[in-house]
Protein backbone atom coordinates (compact mmCIF):
# COMPACT_ATOMS: atom_id res chain seq x y z
CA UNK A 1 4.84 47.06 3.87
CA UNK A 2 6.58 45.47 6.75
CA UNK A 3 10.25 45.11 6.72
CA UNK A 4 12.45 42.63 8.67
CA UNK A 5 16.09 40.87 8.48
CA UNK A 6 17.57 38.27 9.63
CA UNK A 7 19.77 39.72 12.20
CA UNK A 8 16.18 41.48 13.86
CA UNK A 9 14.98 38.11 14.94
CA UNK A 10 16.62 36.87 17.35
CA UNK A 11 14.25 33.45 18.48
CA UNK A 12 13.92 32.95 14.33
CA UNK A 13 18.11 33.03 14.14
CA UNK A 14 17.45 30.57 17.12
CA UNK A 15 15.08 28.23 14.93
CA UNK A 16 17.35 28.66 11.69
CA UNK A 17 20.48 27.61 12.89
CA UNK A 18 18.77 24.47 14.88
CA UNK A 19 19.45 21.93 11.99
CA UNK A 20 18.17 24.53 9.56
CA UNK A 21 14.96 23.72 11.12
CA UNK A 22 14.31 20.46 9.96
CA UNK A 23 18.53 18.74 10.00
CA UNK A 24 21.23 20.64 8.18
CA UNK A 25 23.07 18.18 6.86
CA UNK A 26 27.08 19.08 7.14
CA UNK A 27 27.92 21.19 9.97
CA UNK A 28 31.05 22.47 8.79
CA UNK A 29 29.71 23.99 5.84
CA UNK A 30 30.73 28.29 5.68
CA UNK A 31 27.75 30.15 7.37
CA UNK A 32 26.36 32.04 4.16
CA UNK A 33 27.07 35.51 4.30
CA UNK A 34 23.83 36.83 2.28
CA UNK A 35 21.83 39.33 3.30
CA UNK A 36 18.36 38.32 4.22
CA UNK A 37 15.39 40.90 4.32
CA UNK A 38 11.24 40.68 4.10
CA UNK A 39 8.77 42.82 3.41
CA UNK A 40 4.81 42.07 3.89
CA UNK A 41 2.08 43.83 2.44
CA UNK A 42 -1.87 43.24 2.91
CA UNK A 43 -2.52 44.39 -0.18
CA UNK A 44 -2.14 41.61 -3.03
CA UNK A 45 -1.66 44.46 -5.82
CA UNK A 46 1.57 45.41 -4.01
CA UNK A 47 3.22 42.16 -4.55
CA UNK A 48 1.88 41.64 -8.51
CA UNK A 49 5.50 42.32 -10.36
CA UNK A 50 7.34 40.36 -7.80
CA UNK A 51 5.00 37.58 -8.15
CA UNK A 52 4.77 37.40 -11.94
CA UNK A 53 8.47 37.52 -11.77
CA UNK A 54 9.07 34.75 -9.53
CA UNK A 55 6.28 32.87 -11.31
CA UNK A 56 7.94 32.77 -14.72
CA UNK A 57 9.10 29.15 -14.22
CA UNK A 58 7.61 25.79 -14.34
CA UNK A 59 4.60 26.36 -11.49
CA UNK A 60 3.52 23.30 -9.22
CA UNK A 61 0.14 24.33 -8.88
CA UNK A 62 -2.44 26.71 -9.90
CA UNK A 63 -2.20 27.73 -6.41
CA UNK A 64 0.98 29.71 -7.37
CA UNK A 65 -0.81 31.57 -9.87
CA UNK A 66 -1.57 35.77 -8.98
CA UNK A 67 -4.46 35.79 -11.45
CA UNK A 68 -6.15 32.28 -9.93
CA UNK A 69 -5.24 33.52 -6.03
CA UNK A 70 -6.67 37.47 -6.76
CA UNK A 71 -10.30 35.56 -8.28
CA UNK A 72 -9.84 32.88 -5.10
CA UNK A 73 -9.57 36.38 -2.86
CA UNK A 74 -12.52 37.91 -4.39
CA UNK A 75 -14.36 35.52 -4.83
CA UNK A 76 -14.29 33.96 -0.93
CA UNK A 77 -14.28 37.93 0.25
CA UNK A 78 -11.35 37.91 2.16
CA UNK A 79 -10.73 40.28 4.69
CA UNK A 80 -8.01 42.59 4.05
CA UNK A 81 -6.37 41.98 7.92
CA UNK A 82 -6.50 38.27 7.09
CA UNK A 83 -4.31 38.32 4.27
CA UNK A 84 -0.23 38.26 4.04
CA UNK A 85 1.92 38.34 0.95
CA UNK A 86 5.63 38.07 2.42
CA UNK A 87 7.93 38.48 0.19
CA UNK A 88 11.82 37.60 0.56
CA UNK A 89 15.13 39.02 -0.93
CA UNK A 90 18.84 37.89 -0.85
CA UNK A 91 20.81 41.08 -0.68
CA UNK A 92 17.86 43.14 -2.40
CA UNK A 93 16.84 41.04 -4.56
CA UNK A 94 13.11 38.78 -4.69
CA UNK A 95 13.76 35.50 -4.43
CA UNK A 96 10.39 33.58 -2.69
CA UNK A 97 7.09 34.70 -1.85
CA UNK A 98 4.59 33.16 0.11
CA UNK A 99 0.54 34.69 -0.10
CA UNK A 100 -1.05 33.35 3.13
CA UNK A 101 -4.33 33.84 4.45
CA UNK A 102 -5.18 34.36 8.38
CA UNK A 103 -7.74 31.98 9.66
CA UNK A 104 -8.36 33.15 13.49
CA UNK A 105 -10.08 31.27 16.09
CA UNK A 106 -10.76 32.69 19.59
CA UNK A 107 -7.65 34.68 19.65
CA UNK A 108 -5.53 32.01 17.79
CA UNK A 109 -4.11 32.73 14.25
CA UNK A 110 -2.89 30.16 12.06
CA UNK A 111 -1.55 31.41 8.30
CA UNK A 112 -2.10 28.83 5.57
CA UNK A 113 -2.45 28.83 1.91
CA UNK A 114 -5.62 30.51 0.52
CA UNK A 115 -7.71 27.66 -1.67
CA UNK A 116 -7.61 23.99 0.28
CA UNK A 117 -7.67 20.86 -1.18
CA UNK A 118 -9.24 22.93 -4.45
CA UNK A 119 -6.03 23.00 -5.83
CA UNK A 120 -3.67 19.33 -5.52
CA UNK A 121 -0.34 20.92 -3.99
CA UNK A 122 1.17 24.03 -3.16
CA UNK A 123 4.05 25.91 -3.28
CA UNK A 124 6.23 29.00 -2.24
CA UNK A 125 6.30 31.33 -5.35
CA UNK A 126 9.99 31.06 -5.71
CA UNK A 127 13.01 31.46 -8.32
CA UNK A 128 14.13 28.02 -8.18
CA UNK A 129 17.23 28.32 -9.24
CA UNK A 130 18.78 30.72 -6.66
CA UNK A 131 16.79 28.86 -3.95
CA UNK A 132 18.99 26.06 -5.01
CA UNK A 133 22.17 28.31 -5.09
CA UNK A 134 21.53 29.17 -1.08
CA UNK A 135 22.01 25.73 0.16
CA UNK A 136 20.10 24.39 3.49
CA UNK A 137 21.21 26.86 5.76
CA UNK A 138 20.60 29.61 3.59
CA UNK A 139 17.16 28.47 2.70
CA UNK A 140 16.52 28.04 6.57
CA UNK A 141 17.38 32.32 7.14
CA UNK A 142 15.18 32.95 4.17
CA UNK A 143 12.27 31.04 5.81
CA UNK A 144 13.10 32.35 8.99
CA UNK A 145 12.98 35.87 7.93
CA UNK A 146 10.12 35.46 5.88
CA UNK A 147 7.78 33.68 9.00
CA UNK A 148 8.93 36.52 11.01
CA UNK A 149 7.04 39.35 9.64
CA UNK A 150 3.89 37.40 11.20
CA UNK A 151 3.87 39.27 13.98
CA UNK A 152 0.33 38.18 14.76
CA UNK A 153 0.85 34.40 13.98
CA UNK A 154 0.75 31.56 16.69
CA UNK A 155 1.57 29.26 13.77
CA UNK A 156 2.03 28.70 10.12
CA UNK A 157 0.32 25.37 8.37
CA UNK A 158 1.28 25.16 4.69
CA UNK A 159 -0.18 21.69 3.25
CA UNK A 160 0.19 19.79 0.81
CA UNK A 161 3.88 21.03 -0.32
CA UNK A 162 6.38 18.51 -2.90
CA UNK A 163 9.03 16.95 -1.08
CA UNK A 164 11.42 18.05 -4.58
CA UNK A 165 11.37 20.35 -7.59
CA UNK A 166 12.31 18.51 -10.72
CA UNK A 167 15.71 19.37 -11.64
CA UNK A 168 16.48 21.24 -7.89
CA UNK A 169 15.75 18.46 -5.57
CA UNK A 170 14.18 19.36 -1.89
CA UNK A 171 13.96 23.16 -1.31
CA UNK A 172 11.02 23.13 0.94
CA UNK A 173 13.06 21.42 3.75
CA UNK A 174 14.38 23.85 5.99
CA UNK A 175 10.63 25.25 5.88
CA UNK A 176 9.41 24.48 9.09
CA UNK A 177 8.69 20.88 10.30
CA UNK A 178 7.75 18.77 7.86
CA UNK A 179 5.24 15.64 7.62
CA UNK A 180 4.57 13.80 4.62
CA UNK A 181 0.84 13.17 4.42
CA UNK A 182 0.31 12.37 0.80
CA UNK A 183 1.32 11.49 -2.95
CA UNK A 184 0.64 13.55 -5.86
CA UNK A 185 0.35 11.94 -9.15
CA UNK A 186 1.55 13.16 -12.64
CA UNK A 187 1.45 12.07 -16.43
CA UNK A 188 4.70 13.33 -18.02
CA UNK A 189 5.36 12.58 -21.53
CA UNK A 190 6.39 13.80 -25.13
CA UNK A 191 4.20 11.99 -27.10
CA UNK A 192 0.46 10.00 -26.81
CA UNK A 193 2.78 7.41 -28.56
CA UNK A 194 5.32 7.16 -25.51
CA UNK A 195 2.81 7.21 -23.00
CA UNK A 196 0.75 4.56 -25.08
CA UNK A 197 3.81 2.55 -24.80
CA UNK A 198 4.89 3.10 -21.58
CA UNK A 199 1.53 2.83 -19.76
CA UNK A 200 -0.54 0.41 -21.17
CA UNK A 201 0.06 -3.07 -21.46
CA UNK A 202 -1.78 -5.39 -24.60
CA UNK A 203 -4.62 -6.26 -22.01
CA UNK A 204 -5.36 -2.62 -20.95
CA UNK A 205 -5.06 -1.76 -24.57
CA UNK A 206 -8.44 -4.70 -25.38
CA UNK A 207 -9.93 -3.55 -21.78
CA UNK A 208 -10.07 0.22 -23.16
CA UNK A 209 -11.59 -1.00 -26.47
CA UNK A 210 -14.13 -3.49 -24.95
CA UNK A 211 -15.09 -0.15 -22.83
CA UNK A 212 -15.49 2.06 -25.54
CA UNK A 213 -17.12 -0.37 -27.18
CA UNK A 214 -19.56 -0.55 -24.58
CA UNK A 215 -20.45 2.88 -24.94
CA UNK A 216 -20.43 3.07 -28.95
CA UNK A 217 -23.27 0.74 -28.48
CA UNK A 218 -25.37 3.09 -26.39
CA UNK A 219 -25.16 5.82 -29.17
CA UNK A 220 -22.73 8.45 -30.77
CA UNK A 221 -19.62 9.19 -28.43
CA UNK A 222 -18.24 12.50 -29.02
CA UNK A 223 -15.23 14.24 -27.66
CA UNK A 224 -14.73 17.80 -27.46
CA UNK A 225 -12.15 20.46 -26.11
CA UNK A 226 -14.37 23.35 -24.16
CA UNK A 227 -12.76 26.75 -23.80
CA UNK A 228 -15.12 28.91 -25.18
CA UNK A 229 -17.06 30.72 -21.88
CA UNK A 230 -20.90 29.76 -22.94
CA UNK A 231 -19.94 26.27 -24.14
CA UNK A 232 -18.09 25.82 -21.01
CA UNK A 233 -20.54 27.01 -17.92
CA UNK A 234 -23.17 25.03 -19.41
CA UNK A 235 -20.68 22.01 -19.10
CA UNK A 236 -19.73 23.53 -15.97
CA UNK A 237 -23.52 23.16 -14.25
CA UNK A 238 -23.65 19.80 -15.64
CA UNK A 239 -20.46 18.72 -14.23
CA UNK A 240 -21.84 19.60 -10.58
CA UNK A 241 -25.08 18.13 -10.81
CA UNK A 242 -22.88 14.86 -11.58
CA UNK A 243 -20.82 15.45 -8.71
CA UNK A 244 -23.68 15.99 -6.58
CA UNK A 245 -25.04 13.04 -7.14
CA UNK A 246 -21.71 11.25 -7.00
CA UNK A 247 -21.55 13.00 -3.40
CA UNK A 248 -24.58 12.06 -2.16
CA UNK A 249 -24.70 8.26 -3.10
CA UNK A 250 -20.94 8.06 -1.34
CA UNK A 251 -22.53 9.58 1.70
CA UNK A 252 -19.75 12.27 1.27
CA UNK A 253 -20.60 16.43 2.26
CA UNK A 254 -20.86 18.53 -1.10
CA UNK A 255 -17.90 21.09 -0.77
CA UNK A 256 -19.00 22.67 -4.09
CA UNK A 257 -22.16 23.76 -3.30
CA UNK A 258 -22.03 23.62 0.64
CA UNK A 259 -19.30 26.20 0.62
CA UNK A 260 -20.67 28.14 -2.31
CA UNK A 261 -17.41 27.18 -4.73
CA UNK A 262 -19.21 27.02 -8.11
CA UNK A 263 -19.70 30.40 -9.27
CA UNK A 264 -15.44 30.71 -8.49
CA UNK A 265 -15.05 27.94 -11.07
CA UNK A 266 -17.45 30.16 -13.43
CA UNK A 267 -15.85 33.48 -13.46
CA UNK A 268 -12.69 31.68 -13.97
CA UNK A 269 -13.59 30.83 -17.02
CA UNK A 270 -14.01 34.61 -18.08
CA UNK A 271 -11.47 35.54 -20.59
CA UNK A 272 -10.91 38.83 -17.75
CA UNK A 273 -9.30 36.31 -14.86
CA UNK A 274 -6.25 35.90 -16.85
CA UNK A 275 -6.95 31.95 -16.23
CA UNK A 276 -6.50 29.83 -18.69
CA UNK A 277 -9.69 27.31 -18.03
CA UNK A 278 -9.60 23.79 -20.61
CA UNK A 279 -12.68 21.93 -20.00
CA UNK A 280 -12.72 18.09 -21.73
CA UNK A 281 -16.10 16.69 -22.48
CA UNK A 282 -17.43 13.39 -23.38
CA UNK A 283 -21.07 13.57 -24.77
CA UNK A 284 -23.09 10.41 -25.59
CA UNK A 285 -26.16 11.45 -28.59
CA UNK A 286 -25.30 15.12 -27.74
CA UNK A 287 -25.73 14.99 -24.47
CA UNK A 288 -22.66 15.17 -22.16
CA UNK A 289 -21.70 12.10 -20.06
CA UNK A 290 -18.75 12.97 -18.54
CA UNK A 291 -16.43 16.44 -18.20
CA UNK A 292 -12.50 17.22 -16.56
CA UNK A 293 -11.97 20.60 -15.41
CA UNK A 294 -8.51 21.99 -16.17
CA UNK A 295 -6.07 24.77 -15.70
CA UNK A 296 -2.76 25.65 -17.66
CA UNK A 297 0.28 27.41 -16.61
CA UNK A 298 2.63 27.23 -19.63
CA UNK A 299 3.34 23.67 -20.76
CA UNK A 300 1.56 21.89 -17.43
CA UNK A 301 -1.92 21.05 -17.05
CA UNK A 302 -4.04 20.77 -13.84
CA UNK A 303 -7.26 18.98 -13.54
CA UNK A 304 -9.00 20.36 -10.79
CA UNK A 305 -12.04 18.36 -11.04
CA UNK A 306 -13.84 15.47 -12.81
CA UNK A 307 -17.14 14.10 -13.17
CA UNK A 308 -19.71 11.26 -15.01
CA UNK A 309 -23.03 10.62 -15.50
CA UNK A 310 -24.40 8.75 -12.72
CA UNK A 311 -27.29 6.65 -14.93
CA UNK A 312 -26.20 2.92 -14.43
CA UNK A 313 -26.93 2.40 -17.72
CA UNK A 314 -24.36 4.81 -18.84
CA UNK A 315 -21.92 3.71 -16.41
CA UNK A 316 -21.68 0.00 -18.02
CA UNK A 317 -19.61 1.93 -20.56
CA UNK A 318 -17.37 3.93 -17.95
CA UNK A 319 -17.63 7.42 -19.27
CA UNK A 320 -14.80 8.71 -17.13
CA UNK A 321 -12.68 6.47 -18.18
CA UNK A 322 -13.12 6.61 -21.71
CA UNK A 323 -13.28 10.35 -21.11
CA UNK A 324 -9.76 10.35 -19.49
CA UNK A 325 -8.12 8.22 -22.57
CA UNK A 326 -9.41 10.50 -24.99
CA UNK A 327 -7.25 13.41 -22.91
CA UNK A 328 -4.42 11.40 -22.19
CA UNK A 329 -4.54 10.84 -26.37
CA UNK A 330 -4.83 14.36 -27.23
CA UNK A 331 -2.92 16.32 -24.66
CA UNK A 332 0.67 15.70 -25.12
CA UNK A 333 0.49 15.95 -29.24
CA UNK A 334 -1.05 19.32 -28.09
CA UNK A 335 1.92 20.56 -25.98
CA UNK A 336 1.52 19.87 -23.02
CA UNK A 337 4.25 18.11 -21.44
CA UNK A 338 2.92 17.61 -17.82
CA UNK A 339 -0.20 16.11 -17.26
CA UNK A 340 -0.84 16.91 -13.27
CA UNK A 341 -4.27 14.50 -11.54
CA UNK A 342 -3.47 16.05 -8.14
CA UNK A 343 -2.77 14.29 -4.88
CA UNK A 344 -4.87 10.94 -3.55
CA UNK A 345 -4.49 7.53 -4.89
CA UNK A 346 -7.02 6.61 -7.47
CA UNK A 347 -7.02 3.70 -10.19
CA UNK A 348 -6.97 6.22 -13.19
CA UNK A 349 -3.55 7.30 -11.34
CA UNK A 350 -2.50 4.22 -11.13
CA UNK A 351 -3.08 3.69 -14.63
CA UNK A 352 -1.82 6.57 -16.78
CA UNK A 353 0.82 8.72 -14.45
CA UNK A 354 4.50 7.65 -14.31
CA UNK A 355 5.69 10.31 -12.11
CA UNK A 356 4.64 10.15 -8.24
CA UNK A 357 6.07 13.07 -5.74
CA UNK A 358 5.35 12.95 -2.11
CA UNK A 359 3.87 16.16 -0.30
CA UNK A 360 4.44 17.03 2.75
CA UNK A 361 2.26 19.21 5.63
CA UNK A 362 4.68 22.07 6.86
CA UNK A 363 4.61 23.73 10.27
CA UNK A 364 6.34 26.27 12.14
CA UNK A 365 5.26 27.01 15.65
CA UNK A 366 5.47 30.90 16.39
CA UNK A 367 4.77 30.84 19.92
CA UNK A 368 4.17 28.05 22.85
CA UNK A 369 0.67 27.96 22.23
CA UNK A 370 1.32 27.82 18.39
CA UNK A 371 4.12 25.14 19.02
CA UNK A 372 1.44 22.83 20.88
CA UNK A 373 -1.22 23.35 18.40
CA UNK A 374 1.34 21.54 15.98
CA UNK A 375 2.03 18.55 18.15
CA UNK A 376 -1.52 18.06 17.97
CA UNK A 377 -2.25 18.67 14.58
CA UNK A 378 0.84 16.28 13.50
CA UNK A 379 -0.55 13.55 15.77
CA UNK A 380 -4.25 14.11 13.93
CA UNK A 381 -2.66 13.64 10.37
CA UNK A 382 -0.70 10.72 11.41
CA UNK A 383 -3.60 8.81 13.21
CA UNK A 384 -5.64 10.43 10.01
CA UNK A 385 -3.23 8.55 7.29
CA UNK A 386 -3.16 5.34 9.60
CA UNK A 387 -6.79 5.58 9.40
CA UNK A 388 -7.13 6.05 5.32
CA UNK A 389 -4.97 2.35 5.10
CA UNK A 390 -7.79 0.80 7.32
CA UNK A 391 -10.97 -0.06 5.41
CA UNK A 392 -12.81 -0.43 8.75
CA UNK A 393 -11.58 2.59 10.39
CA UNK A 394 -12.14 4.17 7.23
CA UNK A 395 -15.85 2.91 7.24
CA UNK A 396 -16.57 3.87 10.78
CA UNK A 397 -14.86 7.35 10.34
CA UNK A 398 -17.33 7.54 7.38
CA UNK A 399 -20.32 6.98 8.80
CA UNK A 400 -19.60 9.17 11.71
CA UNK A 401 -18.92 12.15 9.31
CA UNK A 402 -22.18 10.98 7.44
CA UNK A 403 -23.98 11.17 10.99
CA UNK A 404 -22.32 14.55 11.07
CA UNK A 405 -23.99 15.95 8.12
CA UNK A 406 -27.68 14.45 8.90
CA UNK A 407 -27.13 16.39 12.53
CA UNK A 408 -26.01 19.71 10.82
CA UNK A 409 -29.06 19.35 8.23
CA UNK A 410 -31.79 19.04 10.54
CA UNK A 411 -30.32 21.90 12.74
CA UNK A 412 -30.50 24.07 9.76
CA UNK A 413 -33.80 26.08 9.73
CA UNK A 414 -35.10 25.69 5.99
CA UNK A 415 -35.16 29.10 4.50
């Protein structure tokens, strides 16, 4: 392992005390007088106590999880010089760790998360609370610290991070530069009973039942909570043939099967990944109709993905919604008290989740080259976002992507 302070990096020490990277706010506030260190490993078995450790607390994301990132690192066959665990300590002692992996293109290296949009937001693996207790400027020397045992790193991208931490506000701040891209969406309740009352008015209420009416009339509905590992890839290989279909009539490329992602979502199930894999499904006269693919770190739940039958017939009787209100009635009298849909506005969002925390796209520039590669990439999400509110730019962008695809196709030899 790699070790570094603050006091060894001088341009860092530069960056941190430059409005803590991203605007201290009171300048005459006592200049901390911690002791910042970091120490960086390629090996992900190196960092496993320190990360469980720091993981004990509410997580954000699956993406914080050692046993989901070790199957993610197997699984893609990540080279050992492209990953980086950095882990920092305040006078000795672990307090944030960040597992990055090295994409590099023609000499340029840019560290980022390891999944992508896989998992809805992201996070440093961090003890919250003493995060908290550093204050801005002291976060800014930990980041600092911890970026500078990149050695190798023109810049650092980490997407897709919340703006606050219930209960300990904005930590993430004095991370680098800081865009906010997105909005992730979140069902938090005690009780089915509150969230019945909260979230649905007396005409959602008779629009759910007409629904589900619907699809009574088409045969016997059935609900059913999937965690045993035979039950589950079966519904697993059904859910991406729906997907896959749902791709294909939006025009839209199939990141499941185009980048080989399936068989991850298999072995997770495993009872040996240490994952704890909850898959919902909705069958209609046995046969399943519509499935949500979850993971659950201590009282939250993530659903990574959903799908429904694609037979218009079926559809009359919205499966996925009908699917979804059969979770949203079961999950919180189960224990769960945070029901997480990921990032991206959708109407099921709009309907059931009463929480909504912005994300943010973080950058830090390591050198000139790395520092203009972040102008531009800021200026791409910004023109990218202005484009999402614009159903015709939207459209065109679309069909250019879909023109994209055809190309890359028909340049593919057929095995």
């Amino acid at each position: 392992m790699g070790l570094a302070d603050a006091q060894s990096q001088p341009l860092l020490r530069d960056i941190a005390g430059e409005d803590a990277l991203t605007g201290a706010p009171d300048r005459g506030i006592a200049q901390t007088r911690h002791v910042f260190s970091a120490r960086m490993s390629r090996d992900i078995d190196d960092v496993e106590e320190v990360w469980r450790i720091l993981s004990v607390g509410p997580m954000e994301s699956p993406g914080q999880s050692y046993n989901f990132i070790r199957l993610w690192i197997a699984d893609r066959g990540v080279e050992h010089a492209n990953k980086a665990f950095v882990v920092g300590e305040v006078d000795g002692q672990p307090v944030a760790l960040l597992p990055l992996h090295c994409h590099r293109y023609f000499g340029f290296s840019v560290y980022t998360w390891f999944p992508r949009s896989q998992v809805g937001a992201y996070a440093p693996v961090s003890d919250y609370r003493k995060l908290s207790e550093l204050g801005p400027e002291g976060r800014a020397s930990l980041w600092s610290t911890m970026i500078g045992q990149l050695s190798d790193a023109d810049a650092v991208y980490l997407r897709t991070v919340p703006e606050e931490i219930a209960g300990y506000g904005a930590l993430f701040s004095e991370l680098g530069k800081a865009l906010a891209v997105e909005t992730l969406y979140r069902a938090e309740f005690n009780s089915w009973e509150e969230c019945d009352k909260l979230q649905r008015s007396r005409s959602r209420r008779k629009h759910d039942r007409q629904q589900g009416d619907r699809l009574d009339a088409l045969g016997k509905v059935e609900f059913e909570l999937v965690t045993d590992r035979e039950q589950g890839l079966a519904a697993i290989d059904v859910m991406f043939r729906q997907r896959s279909a749902r791709f294909k009539a939006q025009g839209i490329r199939d990141t499941f099967v185009e980048d080989r992602l399936i068989e991850f979502y298999k072995t997770a199930m495993c009872p040996t990944s240490g994952i704890d894999v909850r898959l919902h499904v909705l069958r209609l006269d046995g046969e399943i109709v519509a499935v949500r693919y979850n993971v659950v770190e201590g009282h939250r739940m993530f659903c990574l993905i959903s799908s429904m039958s694609a037979d218009p017939a079926i559809q009359a009787g919205s499966p996925g919604k009908q699917c979804l209100l059969r979770v949203m009635q079961t999950v919180f009298d189960a224990g769960i008290g945070v029901f997480d849909m990921g990032s991206g506005f959708t109407d099921e969002k709009r309907h059931w989740c009463n929480v909504q925390i912005p994300v943010r796209q973080h950058y830090v520039g390591c050198t000139l080259r790395g520092q203009i590669a972040v102008s531009l990439h800021q200026q791409f999400q910004r023109l990218r976002a202005q484009a999402k509110a614009n159903e015709t730019i939207r459209r065109g962008l679309r069909h250019l992507r879909q023109l994209g695809d055809r190309f890359s196709a028909r340049a593919t030899p057929s095995e």
